[in-house]
PDB file of N, CA and C in Angstrom:
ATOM      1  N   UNK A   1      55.502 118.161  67.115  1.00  0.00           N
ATOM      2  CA  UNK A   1      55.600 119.599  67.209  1.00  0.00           C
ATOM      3  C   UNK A   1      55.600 120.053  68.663  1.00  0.00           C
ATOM      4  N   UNK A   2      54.900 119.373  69.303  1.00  0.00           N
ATOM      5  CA  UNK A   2      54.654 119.598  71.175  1.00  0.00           C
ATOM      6  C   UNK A   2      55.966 119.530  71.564  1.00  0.00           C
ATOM      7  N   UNK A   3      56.659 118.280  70.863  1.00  0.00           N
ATOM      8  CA  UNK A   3      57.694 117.952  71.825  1.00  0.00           C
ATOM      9  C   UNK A   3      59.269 118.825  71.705  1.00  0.00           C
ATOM     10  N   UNK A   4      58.795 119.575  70.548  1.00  0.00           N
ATOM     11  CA  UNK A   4      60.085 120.218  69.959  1.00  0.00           C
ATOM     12  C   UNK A   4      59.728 121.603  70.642  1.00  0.00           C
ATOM     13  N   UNK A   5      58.376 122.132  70.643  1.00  0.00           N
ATOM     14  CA  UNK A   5      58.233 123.572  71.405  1.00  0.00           C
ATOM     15  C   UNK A   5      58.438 123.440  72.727  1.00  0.00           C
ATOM     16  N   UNK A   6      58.404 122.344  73.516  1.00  0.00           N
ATOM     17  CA  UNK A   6      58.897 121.639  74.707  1.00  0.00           C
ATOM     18  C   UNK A   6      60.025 121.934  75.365  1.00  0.00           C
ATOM     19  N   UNK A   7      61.085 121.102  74.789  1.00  0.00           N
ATOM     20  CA  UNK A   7      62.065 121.083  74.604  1.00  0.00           C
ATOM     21  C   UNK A   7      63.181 122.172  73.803  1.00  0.00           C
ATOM     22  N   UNK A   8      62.934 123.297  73.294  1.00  0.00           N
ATOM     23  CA  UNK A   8      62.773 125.255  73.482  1.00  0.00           C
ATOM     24  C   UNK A   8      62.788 125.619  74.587  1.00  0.00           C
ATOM     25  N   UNK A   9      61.332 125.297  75.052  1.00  0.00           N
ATOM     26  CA  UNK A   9      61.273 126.129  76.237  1.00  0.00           C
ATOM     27  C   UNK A   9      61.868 125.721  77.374  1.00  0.00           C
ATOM     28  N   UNK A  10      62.342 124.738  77.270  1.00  0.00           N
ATOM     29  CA  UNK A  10      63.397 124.208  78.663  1.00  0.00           C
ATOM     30  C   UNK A  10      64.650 124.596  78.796  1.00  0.00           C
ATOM     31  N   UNK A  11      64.788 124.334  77.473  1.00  0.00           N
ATOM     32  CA  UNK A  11      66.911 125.255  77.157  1.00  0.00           C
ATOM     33  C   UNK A  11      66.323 126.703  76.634  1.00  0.00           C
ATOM     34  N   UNK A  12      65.184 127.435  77.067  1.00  0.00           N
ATOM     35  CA  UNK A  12      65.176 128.615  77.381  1.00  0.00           C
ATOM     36  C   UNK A  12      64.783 128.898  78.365  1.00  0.00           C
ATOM     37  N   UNK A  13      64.648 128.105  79.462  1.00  0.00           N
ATOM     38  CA  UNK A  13      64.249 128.259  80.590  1.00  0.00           C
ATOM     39  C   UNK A  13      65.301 128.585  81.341  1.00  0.00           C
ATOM     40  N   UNK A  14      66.651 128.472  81.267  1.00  0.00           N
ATOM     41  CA  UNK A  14      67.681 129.160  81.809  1.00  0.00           C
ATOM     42  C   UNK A  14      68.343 130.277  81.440  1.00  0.00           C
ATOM     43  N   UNK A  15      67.841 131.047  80.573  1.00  0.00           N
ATOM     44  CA  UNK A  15      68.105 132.279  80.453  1.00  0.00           C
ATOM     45  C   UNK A  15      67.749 133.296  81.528  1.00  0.00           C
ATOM     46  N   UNK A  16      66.541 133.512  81.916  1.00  0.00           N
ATOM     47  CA  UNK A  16      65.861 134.081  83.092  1.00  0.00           C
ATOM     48  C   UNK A  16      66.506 134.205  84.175  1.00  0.00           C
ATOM     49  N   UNK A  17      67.299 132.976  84.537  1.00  0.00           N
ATOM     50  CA  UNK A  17      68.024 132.508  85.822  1.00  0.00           C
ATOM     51  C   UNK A  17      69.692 133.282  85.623  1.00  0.00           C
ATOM     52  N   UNK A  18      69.865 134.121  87.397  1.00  0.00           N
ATOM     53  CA  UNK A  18      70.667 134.699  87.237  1.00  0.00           C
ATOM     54  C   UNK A  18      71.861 133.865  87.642  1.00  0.00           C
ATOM     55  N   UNK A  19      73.143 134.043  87.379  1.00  0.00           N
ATOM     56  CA  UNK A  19      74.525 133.159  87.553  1.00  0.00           C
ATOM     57  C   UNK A  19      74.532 133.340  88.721  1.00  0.00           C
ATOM     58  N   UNK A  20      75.386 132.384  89.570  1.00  0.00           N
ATOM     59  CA  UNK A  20      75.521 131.989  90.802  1.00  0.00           C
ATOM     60  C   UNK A  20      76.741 132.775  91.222  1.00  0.00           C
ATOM     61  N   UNK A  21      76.861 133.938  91.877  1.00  0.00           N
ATOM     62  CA  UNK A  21      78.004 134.897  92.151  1.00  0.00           C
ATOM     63  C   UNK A  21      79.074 134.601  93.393  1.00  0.00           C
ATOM     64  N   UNK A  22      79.764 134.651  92.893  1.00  0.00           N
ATOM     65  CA  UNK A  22      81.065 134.274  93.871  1.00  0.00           C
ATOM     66  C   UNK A  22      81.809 135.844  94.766  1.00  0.00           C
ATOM     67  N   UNK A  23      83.041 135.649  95.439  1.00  0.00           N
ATOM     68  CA  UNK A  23      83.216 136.265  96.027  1.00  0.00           C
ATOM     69  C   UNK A  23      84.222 137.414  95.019  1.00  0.00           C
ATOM     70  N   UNK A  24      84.378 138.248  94.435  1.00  0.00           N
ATOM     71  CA  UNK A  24      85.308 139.211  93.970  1.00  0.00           C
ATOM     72  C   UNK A  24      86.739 138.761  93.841  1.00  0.00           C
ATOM     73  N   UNK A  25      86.811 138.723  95.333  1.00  0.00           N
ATOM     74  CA  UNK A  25      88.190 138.702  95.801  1.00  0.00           C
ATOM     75  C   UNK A  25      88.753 137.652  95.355  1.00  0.00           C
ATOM     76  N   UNK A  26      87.854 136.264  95.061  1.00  0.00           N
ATOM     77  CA  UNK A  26      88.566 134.895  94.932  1.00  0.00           C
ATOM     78  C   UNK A  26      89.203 134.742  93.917  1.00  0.00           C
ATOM     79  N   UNK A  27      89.180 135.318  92.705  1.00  0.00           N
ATOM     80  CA  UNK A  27      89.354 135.214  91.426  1.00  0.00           C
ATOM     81  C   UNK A  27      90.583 135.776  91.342  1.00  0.00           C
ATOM     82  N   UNK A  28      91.047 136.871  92.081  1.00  0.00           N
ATOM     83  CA  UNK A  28      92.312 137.544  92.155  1.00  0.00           C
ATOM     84  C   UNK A  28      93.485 136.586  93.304  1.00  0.00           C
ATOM     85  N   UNK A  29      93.009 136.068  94.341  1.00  0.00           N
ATOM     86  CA  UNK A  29      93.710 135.454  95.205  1.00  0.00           C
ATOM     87  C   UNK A  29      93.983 133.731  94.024  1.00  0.00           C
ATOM     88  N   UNK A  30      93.136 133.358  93.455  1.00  0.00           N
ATOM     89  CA  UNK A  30      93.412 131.858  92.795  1.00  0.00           C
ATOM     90  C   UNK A  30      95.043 132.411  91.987  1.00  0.00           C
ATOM     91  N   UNK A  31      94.263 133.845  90.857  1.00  0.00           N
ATOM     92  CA  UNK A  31      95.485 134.107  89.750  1.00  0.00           C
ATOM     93  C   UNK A  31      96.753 134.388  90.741  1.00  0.00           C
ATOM     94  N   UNK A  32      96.984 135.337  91.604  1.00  0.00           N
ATOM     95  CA  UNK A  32      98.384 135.457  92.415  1.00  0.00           C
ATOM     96  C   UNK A  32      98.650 134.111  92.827  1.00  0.00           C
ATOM     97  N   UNK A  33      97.751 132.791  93.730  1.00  0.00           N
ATOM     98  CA  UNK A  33      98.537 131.882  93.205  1.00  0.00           C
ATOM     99  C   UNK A  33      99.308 130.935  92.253  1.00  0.00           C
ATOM    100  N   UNK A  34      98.799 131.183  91.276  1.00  0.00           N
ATOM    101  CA  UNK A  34      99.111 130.361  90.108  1.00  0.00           C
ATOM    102  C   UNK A  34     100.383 131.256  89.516  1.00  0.00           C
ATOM    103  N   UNK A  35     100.464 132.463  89.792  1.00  0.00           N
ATOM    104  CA  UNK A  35     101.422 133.530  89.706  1.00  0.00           C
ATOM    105  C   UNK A  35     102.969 133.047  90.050  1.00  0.00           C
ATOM    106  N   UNK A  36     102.476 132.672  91.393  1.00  0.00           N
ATOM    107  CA  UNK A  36     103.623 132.777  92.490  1.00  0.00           C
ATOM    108  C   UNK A  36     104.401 131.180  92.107  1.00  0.00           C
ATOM    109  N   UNK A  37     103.276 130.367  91.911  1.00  0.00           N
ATOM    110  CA  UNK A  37     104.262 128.911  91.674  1.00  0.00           C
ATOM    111  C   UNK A  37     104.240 129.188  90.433  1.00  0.00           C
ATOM    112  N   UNK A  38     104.208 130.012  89.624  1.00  0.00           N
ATOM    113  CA  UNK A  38     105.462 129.959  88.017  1.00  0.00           C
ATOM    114  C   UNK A  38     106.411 130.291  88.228  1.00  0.00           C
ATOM    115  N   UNK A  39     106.164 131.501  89.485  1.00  0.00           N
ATOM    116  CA  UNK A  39     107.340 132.443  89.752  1.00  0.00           C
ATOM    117  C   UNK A  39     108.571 131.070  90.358  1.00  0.00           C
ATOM    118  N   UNK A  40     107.863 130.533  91.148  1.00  0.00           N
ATOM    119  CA  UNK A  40     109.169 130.176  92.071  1.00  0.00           C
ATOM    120  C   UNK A  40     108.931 128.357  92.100  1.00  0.00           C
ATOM    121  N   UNK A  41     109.410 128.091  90.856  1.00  0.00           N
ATOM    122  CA  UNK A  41     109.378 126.975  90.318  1.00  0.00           C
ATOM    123  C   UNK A  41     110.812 125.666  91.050  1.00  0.00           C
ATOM    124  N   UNK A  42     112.059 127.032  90.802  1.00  0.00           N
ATOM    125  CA  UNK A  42     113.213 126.453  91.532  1.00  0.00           C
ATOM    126  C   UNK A  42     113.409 126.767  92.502  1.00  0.00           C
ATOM    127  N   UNK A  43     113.996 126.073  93.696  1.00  0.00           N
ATOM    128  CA  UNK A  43     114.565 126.235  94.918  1.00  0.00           C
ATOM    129  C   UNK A  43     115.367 126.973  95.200  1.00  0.00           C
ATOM    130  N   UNK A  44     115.933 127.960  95.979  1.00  0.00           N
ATOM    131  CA  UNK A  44     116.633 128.514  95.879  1.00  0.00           C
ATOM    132  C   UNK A  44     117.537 128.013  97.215  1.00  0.00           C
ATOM    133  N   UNK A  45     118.981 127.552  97.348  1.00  0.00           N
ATOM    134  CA  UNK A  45     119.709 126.871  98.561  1.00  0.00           C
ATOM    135  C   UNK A  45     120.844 127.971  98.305  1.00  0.00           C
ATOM    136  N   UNK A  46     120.919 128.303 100.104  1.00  0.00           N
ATOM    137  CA  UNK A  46     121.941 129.327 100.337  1.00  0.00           C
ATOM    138  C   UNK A  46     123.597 128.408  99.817  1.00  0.00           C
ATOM    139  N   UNK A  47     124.493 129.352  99.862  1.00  0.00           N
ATOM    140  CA  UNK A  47     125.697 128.793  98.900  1.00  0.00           C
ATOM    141  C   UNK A  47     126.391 128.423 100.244  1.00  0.00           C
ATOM    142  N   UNK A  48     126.309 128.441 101.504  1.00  0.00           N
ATOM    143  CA  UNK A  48     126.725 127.597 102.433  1.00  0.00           C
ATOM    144  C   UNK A  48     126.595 126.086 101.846  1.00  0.00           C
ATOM    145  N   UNK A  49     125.563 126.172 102.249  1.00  0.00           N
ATOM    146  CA  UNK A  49     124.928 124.238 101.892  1.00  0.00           C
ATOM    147  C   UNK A  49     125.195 123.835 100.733  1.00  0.00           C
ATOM    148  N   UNK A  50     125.539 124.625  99.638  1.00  0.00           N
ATOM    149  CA  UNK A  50     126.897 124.275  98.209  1.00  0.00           C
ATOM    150  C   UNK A  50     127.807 123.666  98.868  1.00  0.00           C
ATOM    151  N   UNK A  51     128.401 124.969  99.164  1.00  0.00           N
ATOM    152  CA  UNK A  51     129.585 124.545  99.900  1.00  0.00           C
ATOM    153  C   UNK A  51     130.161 123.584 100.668  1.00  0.00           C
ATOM    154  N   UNK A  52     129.229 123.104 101.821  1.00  0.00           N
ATOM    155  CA  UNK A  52     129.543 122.450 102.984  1.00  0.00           C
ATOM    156  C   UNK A  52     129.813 121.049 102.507  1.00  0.00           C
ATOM    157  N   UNK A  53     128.151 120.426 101.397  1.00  0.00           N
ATOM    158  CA  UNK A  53     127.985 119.666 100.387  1.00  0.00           C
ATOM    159  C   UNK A  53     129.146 118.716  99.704  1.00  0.00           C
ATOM    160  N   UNK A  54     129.695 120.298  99.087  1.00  0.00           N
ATOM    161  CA  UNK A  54     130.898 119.600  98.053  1.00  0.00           C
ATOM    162  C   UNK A  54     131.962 119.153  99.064  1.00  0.00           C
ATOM    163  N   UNK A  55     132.255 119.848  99.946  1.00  0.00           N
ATOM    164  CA  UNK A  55     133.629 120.037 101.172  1.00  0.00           C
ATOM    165  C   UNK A  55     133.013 118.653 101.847  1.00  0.00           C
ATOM    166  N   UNK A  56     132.181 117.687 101.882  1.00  0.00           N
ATOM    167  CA  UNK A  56     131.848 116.477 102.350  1.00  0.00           C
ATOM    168  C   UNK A  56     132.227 115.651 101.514  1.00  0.00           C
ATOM    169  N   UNK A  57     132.025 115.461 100.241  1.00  0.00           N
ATOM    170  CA  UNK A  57     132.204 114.716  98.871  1.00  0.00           C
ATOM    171  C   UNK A  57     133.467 114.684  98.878  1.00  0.00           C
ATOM    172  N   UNK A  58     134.141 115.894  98.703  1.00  0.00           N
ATOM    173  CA  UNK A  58     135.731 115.662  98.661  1.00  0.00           C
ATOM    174  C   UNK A  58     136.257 115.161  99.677  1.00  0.00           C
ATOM    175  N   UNK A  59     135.630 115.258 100.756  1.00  0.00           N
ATOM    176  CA  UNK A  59     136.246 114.595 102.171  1.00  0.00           C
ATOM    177  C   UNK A  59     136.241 112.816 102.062  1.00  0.00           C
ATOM    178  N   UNK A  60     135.221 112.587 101.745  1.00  0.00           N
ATOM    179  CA  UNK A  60     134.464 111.343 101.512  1.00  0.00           C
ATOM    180  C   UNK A  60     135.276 110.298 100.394  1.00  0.00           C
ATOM    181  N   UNK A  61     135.857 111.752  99.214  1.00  0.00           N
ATOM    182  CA  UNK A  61     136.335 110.889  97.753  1.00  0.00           C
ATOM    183  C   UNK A  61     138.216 110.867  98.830  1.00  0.00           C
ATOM    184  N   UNK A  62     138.635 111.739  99.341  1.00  0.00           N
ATOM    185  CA  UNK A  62     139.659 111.561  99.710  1.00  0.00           C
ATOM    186  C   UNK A  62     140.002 110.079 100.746  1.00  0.00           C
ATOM    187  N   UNK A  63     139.108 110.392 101.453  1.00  0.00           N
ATOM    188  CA  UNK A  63     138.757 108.742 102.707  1.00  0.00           C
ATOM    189  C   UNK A  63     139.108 107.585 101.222  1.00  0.00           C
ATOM    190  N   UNK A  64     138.088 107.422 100.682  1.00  0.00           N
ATOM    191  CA  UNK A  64     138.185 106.302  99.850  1.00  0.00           C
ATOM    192  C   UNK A  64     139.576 106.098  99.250  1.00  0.00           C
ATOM    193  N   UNK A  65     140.052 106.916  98.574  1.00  0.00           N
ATOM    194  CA  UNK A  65     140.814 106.731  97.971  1.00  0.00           C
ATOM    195  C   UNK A  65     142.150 106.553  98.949  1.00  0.00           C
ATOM    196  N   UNK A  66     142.491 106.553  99.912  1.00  0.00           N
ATOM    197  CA  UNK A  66     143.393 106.873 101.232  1.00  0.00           C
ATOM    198  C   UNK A  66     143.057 105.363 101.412  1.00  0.00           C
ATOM    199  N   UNK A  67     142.142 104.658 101.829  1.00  0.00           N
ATOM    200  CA  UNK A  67     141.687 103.480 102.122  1.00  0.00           C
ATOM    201  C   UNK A  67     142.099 102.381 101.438  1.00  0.00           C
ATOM    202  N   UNK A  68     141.923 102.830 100.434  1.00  0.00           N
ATOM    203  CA  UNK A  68     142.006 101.915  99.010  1.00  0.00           C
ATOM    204  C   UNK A  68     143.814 102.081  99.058  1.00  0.00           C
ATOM    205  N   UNK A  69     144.088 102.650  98.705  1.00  0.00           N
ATOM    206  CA  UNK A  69     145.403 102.411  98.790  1.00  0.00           C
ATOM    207  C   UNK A  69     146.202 101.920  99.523  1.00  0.00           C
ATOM    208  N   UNK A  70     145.945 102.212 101.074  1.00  0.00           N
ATOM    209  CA  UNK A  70     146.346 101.881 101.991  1.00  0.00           C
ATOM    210  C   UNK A  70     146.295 100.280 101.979  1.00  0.00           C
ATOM    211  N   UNK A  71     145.144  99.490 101.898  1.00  0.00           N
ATOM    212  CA  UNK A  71     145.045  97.805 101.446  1.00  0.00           C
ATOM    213  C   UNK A  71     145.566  97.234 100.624  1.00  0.00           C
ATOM    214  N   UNK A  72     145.712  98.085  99.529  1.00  0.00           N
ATOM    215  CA  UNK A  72     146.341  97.613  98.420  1.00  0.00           C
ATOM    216  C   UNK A  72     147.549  97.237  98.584  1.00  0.00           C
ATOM    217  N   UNK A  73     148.587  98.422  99.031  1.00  0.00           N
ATOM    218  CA  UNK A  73     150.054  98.460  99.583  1.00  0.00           C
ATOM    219  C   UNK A  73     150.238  97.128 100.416  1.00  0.00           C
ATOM    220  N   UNK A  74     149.134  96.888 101.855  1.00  0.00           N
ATOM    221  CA  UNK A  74     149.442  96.123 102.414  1.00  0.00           C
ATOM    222  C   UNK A  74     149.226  94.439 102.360  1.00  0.00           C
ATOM    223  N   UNK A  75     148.193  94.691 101.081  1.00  0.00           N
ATOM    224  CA  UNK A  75     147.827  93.357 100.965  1.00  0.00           C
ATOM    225  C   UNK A  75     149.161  92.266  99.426  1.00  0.00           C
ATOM    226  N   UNK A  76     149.305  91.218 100.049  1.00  0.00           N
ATOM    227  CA  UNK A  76     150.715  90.806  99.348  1.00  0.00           C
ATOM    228  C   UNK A  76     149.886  90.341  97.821  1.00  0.00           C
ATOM    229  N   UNK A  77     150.822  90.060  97.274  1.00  0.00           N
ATOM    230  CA  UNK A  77     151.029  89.784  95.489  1.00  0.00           C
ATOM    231  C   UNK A  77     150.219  88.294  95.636  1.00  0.00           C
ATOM    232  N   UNK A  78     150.186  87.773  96.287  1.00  0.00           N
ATOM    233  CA  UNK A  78     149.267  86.597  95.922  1.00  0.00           C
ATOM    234  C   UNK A  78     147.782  86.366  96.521  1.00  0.00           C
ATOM    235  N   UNK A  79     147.341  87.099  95.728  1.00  0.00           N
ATOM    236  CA  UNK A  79     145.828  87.323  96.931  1.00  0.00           C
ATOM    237  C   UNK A  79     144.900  86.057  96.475  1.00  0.00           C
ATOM    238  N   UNK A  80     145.203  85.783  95.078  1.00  0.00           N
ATOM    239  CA  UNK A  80     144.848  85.061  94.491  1.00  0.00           C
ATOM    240  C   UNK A  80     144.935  83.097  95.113  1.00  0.00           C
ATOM    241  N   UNK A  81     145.531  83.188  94.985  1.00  0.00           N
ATOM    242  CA  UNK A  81     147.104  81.689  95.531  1.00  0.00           C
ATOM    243  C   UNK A  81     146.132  81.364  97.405  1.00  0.00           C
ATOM    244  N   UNK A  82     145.939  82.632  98.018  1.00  0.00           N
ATOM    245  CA  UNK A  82     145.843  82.657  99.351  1.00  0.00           C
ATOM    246  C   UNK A  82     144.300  82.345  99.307  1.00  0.00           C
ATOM    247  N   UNK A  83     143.343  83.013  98.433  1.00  0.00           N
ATOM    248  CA  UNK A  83     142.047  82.453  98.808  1.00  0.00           C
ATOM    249  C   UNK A  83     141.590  81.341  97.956  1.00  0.00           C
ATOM    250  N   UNK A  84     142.552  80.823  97.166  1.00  0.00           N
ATOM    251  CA  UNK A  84     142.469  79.246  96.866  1.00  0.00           C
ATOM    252  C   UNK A  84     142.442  78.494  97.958  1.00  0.00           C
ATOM    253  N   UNK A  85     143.906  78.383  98.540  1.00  0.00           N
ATOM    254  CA  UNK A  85     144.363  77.491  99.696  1.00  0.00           C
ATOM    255  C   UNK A  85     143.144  77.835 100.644  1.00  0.00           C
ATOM    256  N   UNK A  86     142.420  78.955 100.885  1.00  0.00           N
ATOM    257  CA  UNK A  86     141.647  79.117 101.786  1.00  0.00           C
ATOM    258  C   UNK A  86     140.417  78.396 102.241  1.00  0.00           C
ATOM    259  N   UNK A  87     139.793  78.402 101.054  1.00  0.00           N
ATOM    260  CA  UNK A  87     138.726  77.768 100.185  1.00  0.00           C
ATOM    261  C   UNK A  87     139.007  76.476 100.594  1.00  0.00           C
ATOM    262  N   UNK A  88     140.200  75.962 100.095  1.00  0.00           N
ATOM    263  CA  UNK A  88     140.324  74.557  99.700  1.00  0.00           C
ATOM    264  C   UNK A  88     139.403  73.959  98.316  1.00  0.00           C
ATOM    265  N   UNK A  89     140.441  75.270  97.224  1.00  0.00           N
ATOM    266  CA  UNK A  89     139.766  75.011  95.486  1.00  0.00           C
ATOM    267  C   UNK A  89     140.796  74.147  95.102  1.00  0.00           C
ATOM    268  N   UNK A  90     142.039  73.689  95.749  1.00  0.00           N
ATOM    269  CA  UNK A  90     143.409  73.162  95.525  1.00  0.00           C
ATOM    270  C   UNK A  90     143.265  71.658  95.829  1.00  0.00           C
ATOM    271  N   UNK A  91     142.098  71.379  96.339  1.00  0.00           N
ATOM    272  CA  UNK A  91     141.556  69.796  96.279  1.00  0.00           C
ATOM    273  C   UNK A  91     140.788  69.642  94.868  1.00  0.00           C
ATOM    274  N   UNK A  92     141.070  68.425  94.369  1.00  0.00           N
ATOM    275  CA  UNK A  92     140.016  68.401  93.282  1.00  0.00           C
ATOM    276  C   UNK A  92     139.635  67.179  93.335  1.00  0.00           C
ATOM    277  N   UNK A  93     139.662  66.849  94.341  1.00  0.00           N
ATOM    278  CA  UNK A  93     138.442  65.312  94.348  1.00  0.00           C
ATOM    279  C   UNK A  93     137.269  65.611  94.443  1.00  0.00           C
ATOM    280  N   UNK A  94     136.827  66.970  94.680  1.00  0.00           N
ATOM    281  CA  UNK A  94     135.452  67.044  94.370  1.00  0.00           C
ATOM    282  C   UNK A  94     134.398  67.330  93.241  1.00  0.00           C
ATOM    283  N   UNK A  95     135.764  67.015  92.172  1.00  0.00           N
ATOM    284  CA  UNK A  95     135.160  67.234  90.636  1.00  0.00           C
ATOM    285  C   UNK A  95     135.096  65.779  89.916  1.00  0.00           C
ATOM    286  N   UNK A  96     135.784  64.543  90.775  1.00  0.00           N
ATOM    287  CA  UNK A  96     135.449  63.075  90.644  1.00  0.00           C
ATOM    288  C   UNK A  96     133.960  62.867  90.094  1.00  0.00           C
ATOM    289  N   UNK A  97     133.422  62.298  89.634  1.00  0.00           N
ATOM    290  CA  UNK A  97     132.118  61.511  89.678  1.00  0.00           C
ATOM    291  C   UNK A  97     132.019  60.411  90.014  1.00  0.00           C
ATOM    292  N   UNK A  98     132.753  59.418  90.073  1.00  0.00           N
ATOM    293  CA  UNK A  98     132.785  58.030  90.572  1.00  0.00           C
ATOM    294  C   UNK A  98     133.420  58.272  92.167  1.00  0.00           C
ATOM    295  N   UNK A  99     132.605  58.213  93.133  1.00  0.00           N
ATOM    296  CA  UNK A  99     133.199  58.348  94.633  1.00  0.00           C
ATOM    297  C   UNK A  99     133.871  57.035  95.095  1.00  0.00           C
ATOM    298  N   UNK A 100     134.253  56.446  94.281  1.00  0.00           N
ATOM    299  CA  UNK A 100     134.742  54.974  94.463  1.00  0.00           C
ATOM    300  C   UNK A 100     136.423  55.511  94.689  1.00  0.00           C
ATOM    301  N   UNK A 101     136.516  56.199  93.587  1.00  0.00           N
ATOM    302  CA  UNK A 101     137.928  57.139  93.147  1.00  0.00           C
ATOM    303  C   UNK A 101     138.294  58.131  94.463  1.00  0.00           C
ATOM    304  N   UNK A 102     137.916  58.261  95.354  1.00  0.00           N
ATOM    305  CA  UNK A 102     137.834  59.632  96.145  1.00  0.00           C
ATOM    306  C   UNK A 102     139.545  58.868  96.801  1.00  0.00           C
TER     307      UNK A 102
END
């Protein structure tokens, strides 16, 4: 019975006690921030830097494709044939297993 009227009066022992008071103002400055980053979630980029952006890409897809063609045209019909002989894949003694045979 002691220990239960005890243990009452302890978790009523903070009633008496007044809350720990903060500043007014803080409570309004936290909510306007939490305000402001819902508000401005996306970026907003001036339509220059769209612009300039895409006008690089197309510059960039035009290069490539200018390039590419350009090799293609100049490079001959046997590209194949040429980095055989290059290699030296046109030997095949090196697919022997008996080196007696070489």
């Amino acid at each position: 019975m002691k220990k239960e009227h005890w243990v009452d009066a302890v978790i009523n022992s903070t009633h008496q006690i007044k809350p720990a008071g903060t500043n007014p103002f803080w409570v309004i400055r936290v909510q306007q921030k939490i305000k402001n980053q819902q508000e401005n979630r996306h970026a907003v980029i001036a339509a220059k830097w769209v612009y300039s952006a895409a006008a690089c890409f197309a510059a960039l897809l035009v290069l490539n494709i200018l390039t590419f063609s350009n090799t293609a045209a100049k490079s001959s019909k046997n590209n194949i044939q040429s980095v055989i002989q290059q290699y030296g894949f046109m030997q095949t003694d090196y697919y022997f297993l008996d080196p007696s045979t070489r």
